[in-house]
Protein backbone atom coordinates (compact mmCIF):
# COMPACT_ATOMS: atom_id res chain seq x y z
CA UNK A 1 41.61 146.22 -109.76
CA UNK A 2 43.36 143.80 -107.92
CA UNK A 3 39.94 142.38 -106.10
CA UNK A 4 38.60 142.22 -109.20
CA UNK A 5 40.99 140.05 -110.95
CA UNK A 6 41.04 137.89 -107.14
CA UNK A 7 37.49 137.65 -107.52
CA UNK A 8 37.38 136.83 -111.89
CA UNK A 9 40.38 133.74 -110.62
CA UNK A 10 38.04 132.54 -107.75
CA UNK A 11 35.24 132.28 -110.28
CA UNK A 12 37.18 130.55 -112.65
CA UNK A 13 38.45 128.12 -110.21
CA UNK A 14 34.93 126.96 -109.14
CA UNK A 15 33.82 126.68 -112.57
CA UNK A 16 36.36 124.68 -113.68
CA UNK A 17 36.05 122.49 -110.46
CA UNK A 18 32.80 121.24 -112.03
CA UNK A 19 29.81 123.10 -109.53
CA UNK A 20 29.95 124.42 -106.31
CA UNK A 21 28.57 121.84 -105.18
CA UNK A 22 31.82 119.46 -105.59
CA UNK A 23 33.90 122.21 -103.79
CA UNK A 24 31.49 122.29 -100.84
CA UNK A 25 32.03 118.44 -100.26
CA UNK A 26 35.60 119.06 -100.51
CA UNK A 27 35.05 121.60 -97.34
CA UNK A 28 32.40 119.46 -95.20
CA UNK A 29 33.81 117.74 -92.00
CA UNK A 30 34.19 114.06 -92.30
CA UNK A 31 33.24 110.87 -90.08
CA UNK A 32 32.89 107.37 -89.76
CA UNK A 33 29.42 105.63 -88.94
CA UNK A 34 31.16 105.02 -85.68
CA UNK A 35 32.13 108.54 -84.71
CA UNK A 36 28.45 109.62 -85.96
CA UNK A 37 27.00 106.95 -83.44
CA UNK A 38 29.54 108.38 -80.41
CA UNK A 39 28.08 112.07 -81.75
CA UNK A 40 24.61 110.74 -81.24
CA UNK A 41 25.41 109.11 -77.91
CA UNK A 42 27.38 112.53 -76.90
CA UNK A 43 23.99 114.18 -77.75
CA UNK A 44 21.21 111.82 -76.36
CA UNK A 45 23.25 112.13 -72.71
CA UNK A 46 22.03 115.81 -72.86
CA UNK A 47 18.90 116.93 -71.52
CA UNK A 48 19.02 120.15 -73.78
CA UNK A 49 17.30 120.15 -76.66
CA UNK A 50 19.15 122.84 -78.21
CA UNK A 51 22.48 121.00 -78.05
CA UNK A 52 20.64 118.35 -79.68
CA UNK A 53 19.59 120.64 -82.69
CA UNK A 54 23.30 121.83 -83.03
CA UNK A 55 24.36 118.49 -83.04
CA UNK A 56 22.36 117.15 -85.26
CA UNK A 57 22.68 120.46 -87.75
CA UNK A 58 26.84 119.67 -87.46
CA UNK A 59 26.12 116.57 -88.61
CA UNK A 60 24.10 117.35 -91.27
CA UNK A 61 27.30 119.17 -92.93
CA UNK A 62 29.34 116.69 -92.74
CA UNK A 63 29.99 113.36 -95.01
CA UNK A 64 30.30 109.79 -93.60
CA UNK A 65 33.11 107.50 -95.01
CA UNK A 66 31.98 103.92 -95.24
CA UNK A 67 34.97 101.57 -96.56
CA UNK A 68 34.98 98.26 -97.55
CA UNK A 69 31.56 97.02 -96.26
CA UNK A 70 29.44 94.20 -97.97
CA UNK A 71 25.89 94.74 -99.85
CA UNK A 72 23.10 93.90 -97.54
CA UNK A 73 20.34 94.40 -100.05
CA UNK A 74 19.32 96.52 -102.67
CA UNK A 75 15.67 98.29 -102.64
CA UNK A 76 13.41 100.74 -104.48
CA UNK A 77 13.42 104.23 -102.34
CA UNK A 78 11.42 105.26 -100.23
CA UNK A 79 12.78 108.93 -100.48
CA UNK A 80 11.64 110.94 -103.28
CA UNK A 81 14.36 112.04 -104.90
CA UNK A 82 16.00 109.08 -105.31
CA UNK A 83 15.29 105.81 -107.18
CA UNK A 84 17.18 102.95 -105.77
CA UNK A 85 18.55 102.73 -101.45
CA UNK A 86 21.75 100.34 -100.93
CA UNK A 87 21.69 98.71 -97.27
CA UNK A 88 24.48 98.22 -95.12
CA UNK A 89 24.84 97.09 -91.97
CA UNK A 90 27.64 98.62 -90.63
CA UNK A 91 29.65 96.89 -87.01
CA UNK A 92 30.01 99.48 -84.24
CA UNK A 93 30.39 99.47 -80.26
CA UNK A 94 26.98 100.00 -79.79
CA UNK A 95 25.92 97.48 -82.04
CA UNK A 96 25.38 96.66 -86.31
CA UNK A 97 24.04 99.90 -87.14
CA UNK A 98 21.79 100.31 -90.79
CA UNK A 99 23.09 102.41 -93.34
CA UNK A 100 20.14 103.32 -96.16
CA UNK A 101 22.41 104.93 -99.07
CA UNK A 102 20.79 107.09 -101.30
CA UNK A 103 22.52 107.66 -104.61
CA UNK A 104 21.97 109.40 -108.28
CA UNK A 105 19.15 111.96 -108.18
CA UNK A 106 17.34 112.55 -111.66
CA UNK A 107 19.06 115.96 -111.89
CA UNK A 108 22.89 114.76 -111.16
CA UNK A 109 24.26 111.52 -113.12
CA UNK A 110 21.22 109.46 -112.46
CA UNK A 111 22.95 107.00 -115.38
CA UNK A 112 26.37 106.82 -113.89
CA UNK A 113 24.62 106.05 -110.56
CA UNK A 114 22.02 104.04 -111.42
CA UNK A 115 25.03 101.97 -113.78
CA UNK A 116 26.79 101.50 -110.68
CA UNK A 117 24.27 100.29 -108.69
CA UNK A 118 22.67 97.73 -111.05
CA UNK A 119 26.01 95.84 -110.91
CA UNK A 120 25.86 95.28 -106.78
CA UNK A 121 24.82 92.18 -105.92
CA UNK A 122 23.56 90.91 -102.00
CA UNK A 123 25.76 89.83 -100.06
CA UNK A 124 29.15 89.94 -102.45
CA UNK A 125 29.62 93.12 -103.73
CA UNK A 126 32.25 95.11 -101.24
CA UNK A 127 31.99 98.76 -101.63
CA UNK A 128 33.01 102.00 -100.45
CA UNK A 129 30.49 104.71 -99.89
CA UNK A 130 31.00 109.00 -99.07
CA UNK A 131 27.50 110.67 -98.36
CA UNK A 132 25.85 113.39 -96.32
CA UNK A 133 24.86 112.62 -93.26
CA UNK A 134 20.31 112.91 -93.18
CA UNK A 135 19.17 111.42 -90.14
CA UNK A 136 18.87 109.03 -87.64
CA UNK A 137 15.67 106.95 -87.51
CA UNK A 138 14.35 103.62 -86.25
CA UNK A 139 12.35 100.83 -86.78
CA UNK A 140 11.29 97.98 -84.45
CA UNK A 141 13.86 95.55 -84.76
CA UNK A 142 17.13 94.41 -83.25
CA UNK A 143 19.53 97.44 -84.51
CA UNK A 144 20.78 99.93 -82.28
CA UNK A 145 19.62 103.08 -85.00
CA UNK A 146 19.83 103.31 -88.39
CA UNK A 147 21.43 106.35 -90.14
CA UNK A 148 20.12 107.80 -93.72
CA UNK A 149 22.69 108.70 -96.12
CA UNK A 150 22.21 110.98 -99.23
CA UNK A 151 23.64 112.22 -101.98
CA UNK A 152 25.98 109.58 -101.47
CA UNK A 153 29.18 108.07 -104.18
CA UNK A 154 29.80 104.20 -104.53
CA UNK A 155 32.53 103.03 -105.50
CA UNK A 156 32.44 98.91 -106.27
CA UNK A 157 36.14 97.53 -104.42
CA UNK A 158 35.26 93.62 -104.65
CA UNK A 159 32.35 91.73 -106.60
């Protein structure tokens, strides 16, 4: 009887939390952009592909804190599920290092998100970002990597 009440609380609990999923973010590990670059350095040192693949899967449940960086640009998505990407560029030791932020799905708050992110502006808008970490990729250019951020909050701090 007792697990049962335990278990009817529990349930009550998440559901009043909003959705699981807010109570998994609560639970996922947190980093900077520069403590995701030292992961990635900690990892591409290693000849062994499968500590690579652990790596990368802890980062992959975890959520990267940006504060207080400026807009770089704002762009139409090149990811599917999203609509808009906000661009940072991020200092680290290594380098600037390109943040592509992916907020508002269609299914979750696309209006809220979407609100937020039509009032960012280049280069003057200061804002503070928590996302999942996606991936590392790059591109030809002068940037030590660039890191892919989903599922990401923005908060506006400056315009």
């Amino acid at each position: 009887m007792k697990k049962a009440v335990l278990a009817l609380s529990f349930a009550v609990f998440l559901s009043s939390c909003g959705s699981v999923t807010y109570v998994k973010n609560i639970l996922k590990s947190k980093y900077t952009v520069q403590e995701t670059i030292d992961k990635k350095e900690e990892m591409d040192k290693k000849d062994n592909p499968a500590f690579m693949f652990k790596g990368m899967q802890e980062l992959k449940k975890s959520r990267v804190h940006i504060d207080g960086i400026l807009v770089k640009d704002i762009i139409p998505s090149t990811n599917v599920d999203y609509r808009f990407c906000v661009l940072v560029t991020v200092p680290t030791t290594k380098g600037d290092i390109d943040c592509y932020i992916y907020s508002g799905t269609d299914d979750i708050f696309p209006e809220e998100d979407i609100k937020t992110i039509s009032k960012l502006k280049r280069g003057k808008t200061k804002i503070d970002i928590k996302g999942d970490f996606s991936r590392f990729f790059t591109l030809l250019d002068e940037t030590y990597t660039k890191i892919e951020i989903v599922n990401a909050s923005i908060d506006i701090i400056d315009e």
